[in-house]
C-alpha atoms as a PDB file:
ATOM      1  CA  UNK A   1     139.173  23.684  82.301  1.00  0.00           C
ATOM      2  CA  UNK A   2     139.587  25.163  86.134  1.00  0.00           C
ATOM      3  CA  UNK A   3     142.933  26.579  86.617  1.00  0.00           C
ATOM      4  CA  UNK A   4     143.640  24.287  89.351  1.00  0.00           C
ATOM      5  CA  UNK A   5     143.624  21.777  86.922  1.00  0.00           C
ATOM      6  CA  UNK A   6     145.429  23.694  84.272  1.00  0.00           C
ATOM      7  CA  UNK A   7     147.984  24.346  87.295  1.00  0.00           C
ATOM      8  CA  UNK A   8     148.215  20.455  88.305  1.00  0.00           C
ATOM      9  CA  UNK A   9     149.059  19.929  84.137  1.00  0.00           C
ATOM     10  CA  UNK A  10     151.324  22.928  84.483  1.00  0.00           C
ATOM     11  CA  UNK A  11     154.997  20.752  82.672  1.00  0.00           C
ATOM     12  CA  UNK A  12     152.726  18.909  80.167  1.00  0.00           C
ATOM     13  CA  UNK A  13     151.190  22.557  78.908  1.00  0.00           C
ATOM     14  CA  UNK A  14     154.687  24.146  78.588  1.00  0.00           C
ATOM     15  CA  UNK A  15     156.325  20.999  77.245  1.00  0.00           C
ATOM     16  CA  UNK A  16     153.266  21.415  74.872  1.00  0.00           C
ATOM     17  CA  UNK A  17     153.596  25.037  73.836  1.00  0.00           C
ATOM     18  CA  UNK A  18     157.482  25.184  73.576  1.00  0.00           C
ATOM     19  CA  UNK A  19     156.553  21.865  71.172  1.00  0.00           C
ATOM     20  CA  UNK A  20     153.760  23.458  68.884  1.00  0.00           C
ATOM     21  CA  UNK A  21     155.916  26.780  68.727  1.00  0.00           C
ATOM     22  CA  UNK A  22     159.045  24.790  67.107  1.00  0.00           C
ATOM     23  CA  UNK A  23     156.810  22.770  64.740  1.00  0.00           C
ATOM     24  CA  UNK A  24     154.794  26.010  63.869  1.00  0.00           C
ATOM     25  CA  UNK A  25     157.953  28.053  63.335  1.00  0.00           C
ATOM     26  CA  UNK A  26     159.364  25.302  61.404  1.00  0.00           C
ATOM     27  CA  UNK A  27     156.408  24.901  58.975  1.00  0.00           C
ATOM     28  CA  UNK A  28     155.841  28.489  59.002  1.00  0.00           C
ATOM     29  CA  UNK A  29     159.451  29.195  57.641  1.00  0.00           C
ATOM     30  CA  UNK A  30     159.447  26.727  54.906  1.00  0.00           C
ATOM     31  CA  UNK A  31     156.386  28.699  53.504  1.00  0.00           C
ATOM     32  CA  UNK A  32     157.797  31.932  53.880  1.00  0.00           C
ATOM     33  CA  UNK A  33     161.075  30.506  51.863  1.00  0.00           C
ATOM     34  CA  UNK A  34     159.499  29.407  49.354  1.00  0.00           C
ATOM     35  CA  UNK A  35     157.505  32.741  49.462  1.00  0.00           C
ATOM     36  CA  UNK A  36     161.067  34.224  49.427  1.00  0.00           C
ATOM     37  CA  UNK A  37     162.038  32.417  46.001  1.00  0.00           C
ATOM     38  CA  UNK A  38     158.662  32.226  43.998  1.00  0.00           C
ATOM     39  CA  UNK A  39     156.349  34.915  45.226  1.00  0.00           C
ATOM     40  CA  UNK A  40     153.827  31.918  46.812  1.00  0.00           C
ATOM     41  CA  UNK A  41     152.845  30.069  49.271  1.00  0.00           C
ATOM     42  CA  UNK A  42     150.593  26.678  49.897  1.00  0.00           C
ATOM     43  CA  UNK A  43     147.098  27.485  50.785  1.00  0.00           C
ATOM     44  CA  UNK A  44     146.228  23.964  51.761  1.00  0.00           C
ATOM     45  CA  UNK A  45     149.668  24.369  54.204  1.00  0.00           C
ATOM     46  CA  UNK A  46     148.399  27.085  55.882  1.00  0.00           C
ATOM     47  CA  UNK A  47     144.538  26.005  56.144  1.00  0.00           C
ATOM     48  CA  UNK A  48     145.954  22.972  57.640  1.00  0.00           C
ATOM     49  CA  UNK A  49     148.162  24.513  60.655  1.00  0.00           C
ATOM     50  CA  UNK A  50     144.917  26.859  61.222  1.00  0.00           C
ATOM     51  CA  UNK A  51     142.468  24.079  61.090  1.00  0.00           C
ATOM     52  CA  UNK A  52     138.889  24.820  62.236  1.00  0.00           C
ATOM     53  CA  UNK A  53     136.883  25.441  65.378  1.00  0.00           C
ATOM     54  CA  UNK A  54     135.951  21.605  65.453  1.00  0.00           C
ATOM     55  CA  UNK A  55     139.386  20.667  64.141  1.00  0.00           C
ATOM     56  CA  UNK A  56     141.824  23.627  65.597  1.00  0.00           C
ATOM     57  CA  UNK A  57     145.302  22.720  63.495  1.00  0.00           C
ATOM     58  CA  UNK A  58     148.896  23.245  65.022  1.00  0.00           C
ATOM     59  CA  UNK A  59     148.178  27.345  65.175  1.00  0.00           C
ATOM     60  CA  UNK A  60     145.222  27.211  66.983  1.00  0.00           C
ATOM     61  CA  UNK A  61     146.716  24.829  69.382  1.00  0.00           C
ATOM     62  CA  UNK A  62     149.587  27.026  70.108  1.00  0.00           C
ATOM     63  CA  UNK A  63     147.198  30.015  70.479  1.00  0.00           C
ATOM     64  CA  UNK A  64     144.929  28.132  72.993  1.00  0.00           C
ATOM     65  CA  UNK A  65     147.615  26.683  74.767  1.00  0.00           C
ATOM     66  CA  UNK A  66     149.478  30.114  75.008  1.00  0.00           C
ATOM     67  CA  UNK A  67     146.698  31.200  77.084  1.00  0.00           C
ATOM     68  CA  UNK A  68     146.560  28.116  79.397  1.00  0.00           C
ATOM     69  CA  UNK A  69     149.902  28.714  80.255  1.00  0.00           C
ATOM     70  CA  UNK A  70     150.269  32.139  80.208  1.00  0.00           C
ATOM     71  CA  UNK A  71     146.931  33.270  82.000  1.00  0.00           C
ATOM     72  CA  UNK A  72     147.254  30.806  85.090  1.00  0.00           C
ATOM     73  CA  UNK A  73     151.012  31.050  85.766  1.00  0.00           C
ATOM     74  CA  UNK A  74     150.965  31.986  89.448  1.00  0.00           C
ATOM     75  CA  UNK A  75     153.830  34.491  89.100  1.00  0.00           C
ATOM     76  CA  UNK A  76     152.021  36.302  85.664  1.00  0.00           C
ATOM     77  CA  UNK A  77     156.059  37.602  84.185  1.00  0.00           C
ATOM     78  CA  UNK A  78     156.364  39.621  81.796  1.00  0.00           C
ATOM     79  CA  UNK A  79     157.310  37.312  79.386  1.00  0.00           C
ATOM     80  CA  UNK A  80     154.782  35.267  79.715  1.00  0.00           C
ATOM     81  CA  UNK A  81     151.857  38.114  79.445  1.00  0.00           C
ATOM     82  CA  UNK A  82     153.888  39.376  75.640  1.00  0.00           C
ATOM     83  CA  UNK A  83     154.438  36.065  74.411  1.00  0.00           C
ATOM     84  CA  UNK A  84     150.824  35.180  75.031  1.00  0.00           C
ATOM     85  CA  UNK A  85     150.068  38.086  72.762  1.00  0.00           C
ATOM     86  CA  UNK A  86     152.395  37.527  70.182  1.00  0.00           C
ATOM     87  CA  UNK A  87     151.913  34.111  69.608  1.00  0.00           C
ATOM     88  CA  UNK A  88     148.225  35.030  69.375  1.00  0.00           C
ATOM     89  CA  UNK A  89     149.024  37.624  66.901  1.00  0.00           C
ATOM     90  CA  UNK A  90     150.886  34.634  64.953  1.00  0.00           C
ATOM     91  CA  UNK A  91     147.658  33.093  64.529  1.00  0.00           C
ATOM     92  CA  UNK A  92     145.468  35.280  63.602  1.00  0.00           C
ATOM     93  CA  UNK A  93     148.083  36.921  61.271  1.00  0.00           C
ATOM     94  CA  UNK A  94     148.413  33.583  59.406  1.00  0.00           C
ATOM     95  CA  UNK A  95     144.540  33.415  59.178  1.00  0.00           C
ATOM     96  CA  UNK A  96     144.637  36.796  56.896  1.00  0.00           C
ATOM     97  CA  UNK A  97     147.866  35.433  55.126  1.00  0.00           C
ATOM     98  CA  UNK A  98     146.089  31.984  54.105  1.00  0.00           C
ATOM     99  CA  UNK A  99     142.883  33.627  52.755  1.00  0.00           C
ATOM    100  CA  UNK A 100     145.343  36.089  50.657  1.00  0.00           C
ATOM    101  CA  UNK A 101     147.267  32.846  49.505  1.00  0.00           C
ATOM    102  CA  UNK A 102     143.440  31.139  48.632  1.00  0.00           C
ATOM    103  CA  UNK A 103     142.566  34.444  46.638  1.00  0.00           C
ATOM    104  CA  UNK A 104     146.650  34.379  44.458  1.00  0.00           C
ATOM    105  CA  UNK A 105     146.043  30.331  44.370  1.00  0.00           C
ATOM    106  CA  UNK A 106     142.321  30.671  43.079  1.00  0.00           C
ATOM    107  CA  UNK A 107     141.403  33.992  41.793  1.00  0.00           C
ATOM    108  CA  UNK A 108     144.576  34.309  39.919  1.00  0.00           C
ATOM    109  CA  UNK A 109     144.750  31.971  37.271  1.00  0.00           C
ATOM    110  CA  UNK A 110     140.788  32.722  36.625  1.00  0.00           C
ATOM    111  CA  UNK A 111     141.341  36.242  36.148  1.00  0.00           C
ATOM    112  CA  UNK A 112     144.439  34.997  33.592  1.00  0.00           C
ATOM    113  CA  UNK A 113     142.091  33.117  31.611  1.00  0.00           C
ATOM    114  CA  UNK A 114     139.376  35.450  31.325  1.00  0.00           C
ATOM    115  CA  UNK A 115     142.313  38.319  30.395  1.00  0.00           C
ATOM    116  CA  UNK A 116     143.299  35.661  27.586  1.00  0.00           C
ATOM    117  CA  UNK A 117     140.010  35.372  26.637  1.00  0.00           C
ATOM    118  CA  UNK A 118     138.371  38.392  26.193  1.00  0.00           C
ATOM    119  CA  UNK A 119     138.346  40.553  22.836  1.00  0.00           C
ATOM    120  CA  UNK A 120     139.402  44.267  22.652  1.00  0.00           C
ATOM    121  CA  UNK A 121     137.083  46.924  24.098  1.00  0.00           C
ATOM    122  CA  UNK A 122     136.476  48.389  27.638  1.00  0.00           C
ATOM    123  CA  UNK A 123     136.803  45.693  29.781  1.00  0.00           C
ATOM    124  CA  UNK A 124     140.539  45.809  29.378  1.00  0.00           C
ATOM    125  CA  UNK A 125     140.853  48.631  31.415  1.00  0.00           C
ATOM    126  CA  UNK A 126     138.599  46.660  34.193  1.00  0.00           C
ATOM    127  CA  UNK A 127     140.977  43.766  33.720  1.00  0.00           C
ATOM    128  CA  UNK A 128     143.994  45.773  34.164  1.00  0.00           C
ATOM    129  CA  UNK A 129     142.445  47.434  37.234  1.00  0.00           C
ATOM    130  CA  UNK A 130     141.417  43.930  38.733  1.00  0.00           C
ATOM    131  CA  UNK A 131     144.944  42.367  37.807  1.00  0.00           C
ATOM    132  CA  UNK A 132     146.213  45.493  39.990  1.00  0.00           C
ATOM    133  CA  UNK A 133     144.236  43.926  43.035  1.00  0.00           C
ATOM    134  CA  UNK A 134     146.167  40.173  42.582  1.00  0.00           C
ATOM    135  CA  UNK A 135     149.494  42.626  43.064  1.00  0.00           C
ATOM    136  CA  UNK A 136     148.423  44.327  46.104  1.00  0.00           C
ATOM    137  CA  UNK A 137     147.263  40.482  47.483  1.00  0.00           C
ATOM    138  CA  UNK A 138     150.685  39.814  46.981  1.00  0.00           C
ATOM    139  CA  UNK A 139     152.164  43.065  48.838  1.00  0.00           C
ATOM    140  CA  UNK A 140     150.012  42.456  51.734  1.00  0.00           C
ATOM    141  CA  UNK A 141     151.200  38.695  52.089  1.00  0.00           C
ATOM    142  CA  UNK A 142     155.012  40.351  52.047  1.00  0.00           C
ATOM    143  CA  UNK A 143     153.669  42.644  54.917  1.00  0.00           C
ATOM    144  CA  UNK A 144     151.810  39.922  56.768  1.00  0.00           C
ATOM    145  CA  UNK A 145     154.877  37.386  56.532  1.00  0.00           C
ATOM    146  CA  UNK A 146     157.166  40.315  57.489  1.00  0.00           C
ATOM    147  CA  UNK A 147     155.151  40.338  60.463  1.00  0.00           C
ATOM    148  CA  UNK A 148     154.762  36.894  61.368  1.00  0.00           C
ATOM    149  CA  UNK A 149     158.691  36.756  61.211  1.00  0.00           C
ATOM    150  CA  UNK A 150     158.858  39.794  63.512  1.00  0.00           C
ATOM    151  CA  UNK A 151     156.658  38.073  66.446  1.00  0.00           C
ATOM    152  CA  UNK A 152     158.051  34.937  66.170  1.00  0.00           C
ATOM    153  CA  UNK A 153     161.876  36.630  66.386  1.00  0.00           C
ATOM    154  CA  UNK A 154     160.567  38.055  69.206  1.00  0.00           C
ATOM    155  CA  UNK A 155     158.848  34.749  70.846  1.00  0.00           C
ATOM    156  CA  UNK A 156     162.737  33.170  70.340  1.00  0.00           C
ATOM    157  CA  UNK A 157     164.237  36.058  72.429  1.00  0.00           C
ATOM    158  CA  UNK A 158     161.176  35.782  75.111  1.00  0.00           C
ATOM    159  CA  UNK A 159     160.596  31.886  75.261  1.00  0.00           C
ATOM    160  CA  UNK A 160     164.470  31.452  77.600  1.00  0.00           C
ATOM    161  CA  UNK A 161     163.963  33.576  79.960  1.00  0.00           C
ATOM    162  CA  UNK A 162     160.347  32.481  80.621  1.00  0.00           C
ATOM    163  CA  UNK A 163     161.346  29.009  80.465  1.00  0.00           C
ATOM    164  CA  UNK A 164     164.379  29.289  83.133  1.00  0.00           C
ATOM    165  CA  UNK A 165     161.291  29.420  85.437  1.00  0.00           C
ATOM    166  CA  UNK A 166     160.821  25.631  84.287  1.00  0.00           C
ATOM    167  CA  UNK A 167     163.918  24.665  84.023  1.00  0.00           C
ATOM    168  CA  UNK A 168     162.977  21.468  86.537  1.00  0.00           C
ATOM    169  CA  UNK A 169     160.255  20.377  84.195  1.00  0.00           C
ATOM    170  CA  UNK A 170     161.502  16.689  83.073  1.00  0.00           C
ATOM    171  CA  UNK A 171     159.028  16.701  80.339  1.00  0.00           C
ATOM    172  CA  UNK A 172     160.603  20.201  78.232  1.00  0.00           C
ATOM    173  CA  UNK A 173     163.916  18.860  78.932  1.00  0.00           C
ATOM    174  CA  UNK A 174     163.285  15.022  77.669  1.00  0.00           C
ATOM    175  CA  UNK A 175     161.298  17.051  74.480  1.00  0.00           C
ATOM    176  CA  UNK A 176     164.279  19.381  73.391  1.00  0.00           C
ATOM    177  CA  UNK A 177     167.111  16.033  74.222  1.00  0.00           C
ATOM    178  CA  UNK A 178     164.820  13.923  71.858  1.00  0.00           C
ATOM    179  CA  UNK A 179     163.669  16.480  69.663  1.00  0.00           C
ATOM    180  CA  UNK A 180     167.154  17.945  69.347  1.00  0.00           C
ATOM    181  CA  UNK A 181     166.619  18.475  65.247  1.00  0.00           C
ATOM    182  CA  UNK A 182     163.319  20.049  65.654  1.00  0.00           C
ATOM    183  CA  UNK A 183     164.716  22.409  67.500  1.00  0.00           C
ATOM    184  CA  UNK A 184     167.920  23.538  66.617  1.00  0.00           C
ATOM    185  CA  UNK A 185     165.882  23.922  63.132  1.00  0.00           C
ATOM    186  CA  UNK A 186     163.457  26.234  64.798  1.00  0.00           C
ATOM    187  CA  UNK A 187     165.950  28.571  67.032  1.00  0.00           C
ATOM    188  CA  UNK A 188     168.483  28.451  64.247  1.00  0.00           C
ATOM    189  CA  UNK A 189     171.649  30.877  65.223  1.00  0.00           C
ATOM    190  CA  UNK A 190     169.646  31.266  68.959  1.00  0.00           C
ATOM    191  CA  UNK A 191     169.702  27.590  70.097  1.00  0.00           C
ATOM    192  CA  UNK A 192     172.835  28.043  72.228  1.00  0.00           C
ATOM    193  CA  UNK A 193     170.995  31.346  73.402  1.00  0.00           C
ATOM    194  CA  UNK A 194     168.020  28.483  74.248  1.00  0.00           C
ATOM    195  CA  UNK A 195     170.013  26.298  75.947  1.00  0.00           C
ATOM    196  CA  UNK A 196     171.850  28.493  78.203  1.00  0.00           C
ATOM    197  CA  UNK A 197     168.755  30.613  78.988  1.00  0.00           C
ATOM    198  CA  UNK A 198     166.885  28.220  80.604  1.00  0.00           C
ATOM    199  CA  UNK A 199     169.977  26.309  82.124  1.00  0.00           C
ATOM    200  CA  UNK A 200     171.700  28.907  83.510  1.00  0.00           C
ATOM    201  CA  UNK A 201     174.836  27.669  82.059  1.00  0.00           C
ATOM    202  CA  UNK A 202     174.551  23.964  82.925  1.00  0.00           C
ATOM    203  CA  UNK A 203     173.206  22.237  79.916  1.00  0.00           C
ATOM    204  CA  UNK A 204     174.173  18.944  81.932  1.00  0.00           C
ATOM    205  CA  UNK A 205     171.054  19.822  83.690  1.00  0.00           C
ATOM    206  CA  UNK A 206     169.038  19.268  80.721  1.00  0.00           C
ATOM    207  CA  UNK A 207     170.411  16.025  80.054  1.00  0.00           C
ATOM    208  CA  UNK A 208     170.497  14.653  83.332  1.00  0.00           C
ATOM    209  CA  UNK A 209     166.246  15.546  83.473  1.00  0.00           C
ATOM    210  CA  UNK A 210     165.995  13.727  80.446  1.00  0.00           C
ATOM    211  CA  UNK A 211     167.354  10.870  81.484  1.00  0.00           C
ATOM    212  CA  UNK A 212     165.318  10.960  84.212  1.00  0.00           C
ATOM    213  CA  UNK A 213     162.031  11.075  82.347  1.00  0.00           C
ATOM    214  CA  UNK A 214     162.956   8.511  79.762  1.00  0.00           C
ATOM    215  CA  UNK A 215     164.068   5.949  82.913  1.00  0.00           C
ATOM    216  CA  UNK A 216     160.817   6.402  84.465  1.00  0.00           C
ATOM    217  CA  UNK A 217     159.489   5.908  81.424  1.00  0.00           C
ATOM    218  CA  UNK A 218     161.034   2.513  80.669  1.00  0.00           C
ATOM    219  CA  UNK A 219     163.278   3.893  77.491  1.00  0.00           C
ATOM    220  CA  UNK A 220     166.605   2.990  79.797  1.00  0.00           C
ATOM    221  CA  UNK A 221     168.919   3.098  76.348  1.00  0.00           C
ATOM    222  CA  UNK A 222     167.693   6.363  75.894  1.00  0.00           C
ATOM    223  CA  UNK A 223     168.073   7.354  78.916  1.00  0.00           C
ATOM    224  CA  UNK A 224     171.775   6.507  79.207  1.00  0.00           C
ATOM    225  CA  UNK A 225     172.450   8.292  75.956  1.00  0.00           C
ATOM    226  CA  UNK A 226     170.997  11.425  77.581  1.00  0.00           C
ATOM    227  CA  UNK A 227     173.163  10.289  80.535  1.00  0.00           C
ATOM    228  CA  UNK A 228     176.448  10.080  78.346  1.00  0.00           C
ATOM    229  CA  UNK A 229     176.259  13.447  76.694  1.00  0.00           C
ATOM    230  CA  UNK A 230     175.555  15.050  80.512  1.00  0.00           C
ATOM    231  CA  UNK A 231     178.871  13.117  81.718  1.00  0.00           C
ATOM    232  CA  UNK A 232     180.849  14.495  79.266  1.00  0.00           C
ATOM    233  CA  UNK A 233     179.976  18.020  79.414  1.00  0.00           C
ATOM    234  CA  UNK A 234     180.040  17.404  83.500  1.00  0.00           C
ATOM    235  CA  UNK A 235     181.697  14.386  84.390  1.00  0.00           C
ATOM    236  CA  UNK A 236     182.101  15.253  88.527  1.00  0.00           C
ATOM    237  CA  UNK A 237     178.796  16.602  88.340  1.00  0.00           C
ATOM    238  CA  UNK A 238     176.583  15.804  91.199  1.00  0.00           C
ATOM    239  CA  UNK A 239     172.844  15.183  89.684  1.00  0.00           C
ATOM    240  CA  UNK A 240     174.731  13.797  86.718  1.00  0.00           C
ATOM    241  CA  UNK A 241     176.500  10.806  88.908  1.00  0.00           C
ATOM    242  CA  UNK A 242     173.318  10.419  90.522  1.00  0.00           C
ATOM    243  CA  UNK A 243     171.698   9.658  88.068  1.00  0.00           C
ATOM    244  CA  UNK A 244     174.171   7.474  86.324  1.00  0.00           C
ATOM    245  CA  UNK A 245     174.414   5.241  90.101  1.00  0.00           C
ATOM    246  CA  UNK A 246     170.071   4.915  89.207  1.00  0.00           C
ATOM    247  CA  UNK A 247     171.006   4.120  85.810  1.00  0.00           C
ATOM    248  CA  UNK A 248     173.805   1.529  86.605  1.00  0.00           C
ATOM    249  CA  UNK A 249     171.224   0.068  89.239  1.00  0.00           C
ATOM    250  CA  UNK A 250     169.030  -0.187  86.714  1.00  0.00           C
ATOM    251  CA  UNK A 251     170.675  -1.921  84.064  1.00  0.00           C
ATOM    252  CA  UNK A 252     171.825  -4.335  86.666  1.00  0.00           C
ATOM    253  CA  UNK A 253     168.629  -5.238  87.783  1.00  0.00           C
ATOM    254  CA  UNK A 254     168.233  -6.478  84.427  1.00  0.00           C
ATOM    255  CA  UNK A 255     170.476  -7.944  84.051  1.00  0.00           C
ATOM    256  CA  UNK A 256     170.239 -10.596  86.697  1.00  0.00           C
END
């Protein structure tokens, strides 16, 4: 891809990476909880969001997409150059945890039944030694997780201030409106943090962008309800009853 291209694409890429890093953080999480309560996690859930280099899963989207945006934003922030690293460290972290989840998923119950197996004599030292391996798998997925958690804290606290410098793009603001869920799931405690990061304090904004994107894309009952929710946090609001006069236009065009 040339990076005037990857310019040109510039909202569809961030819409893109600020989507793949919710989904990822929200998959992500409900592995590590359930590494929380039973000690494991699902191999085949993690090989999935890695994928393969002819079938690159949610991860290795994010990664690649990091360094679209990232590398050919014009201004090169801060934020943008660390979260391009972190959210590559994400990946490749995950990579080591889902082999050491493939070797406690596979290896363990084998070395169980051979244990159970085996009579009295010297190779029940060897098994006790090789059982000590499967517990320092398991230590090294609590470091790796520990980790993962770390970076993607991090990527929360770095993704609003980055994004303010978007805060115009009509495709991240129809994506967080429709995708509220998603999102609020992702950014837990931090969504307001979200919110007001990017829109400076006028989440009407947000609104009022998505109903612009959904009009122009032909979802007008959509739209208005994006419309609504911008009217009542801002119901003088300039952009918001400019919008609503294209909305009412709209509708009555139909109308008749």
């Amino acid at each position: 891809m040339s990076r005037s291209w990857i310019r040109g694409k510039l909202p569809e890429f961030v819409r893109d990476l600020f989507r793949n890093f919710c989904q990822a953080s929200v998959a992500l999480n409900r592995e590590f909880e359930s590494f929380d309560r039973e000690g494991v996690v699902c191999f085949e859930q993690l090989r999935d969001l890695v994928g393969t280099e002819m079938d690159k899963g949610l991860l290795w989207r994010m990664k690649d997409t990091a360094h679209h945006v990232f590398r050919n934003d014009p201004e090169q922030p801060a934020e943008g150059r660390f979260l391009d690293w972190a959210m590559g460290y994400i990946f490749h972290e995950t990579v080591k945890l889902r082999e050491d989840a493939y070797q406690r998923q596979n290896y363990g119950p084998w070395l169980r039944e051979i244990m159970e197996e085996q009579t009295p004599g010297p190779q029940q030292e060897i098994s006790g030694n090789l059982a000590e391996v499967l517990d320092q798998t398991r230590e090294s997925m609590r470091r790796e997780i520990d980790r993962i958690r770390f970076f993607m804290d991090n990527c929360r606290t770095l993704l609003p201030p980055y994004l303010s410098r978007h805060r115009e793009n009509v495709l991240l603001a129809r994506f967080i409106v429709s995708q509220e869920p998603l999102v609020v799931e992702a950014f837990g405690s931090d969504y307001d943090m979200l919110i007001d990061g990017v829109y400076a304090g006028e989440p009407e904004l947000m609104y009022v962008l998505a109903s612009r994107s959904l009009r122009m894309g032909g979802w007008l009952e959509e739209a208005r309800r994006a419309l609504d929710t911008a009217l009542q946090l801002s119901p003088e609001g300039k952009l918001v009853l400019q919008e609503k006069k294209i909305i009412d236009n709209w509708a009555s065009r139909i109308k008749s």
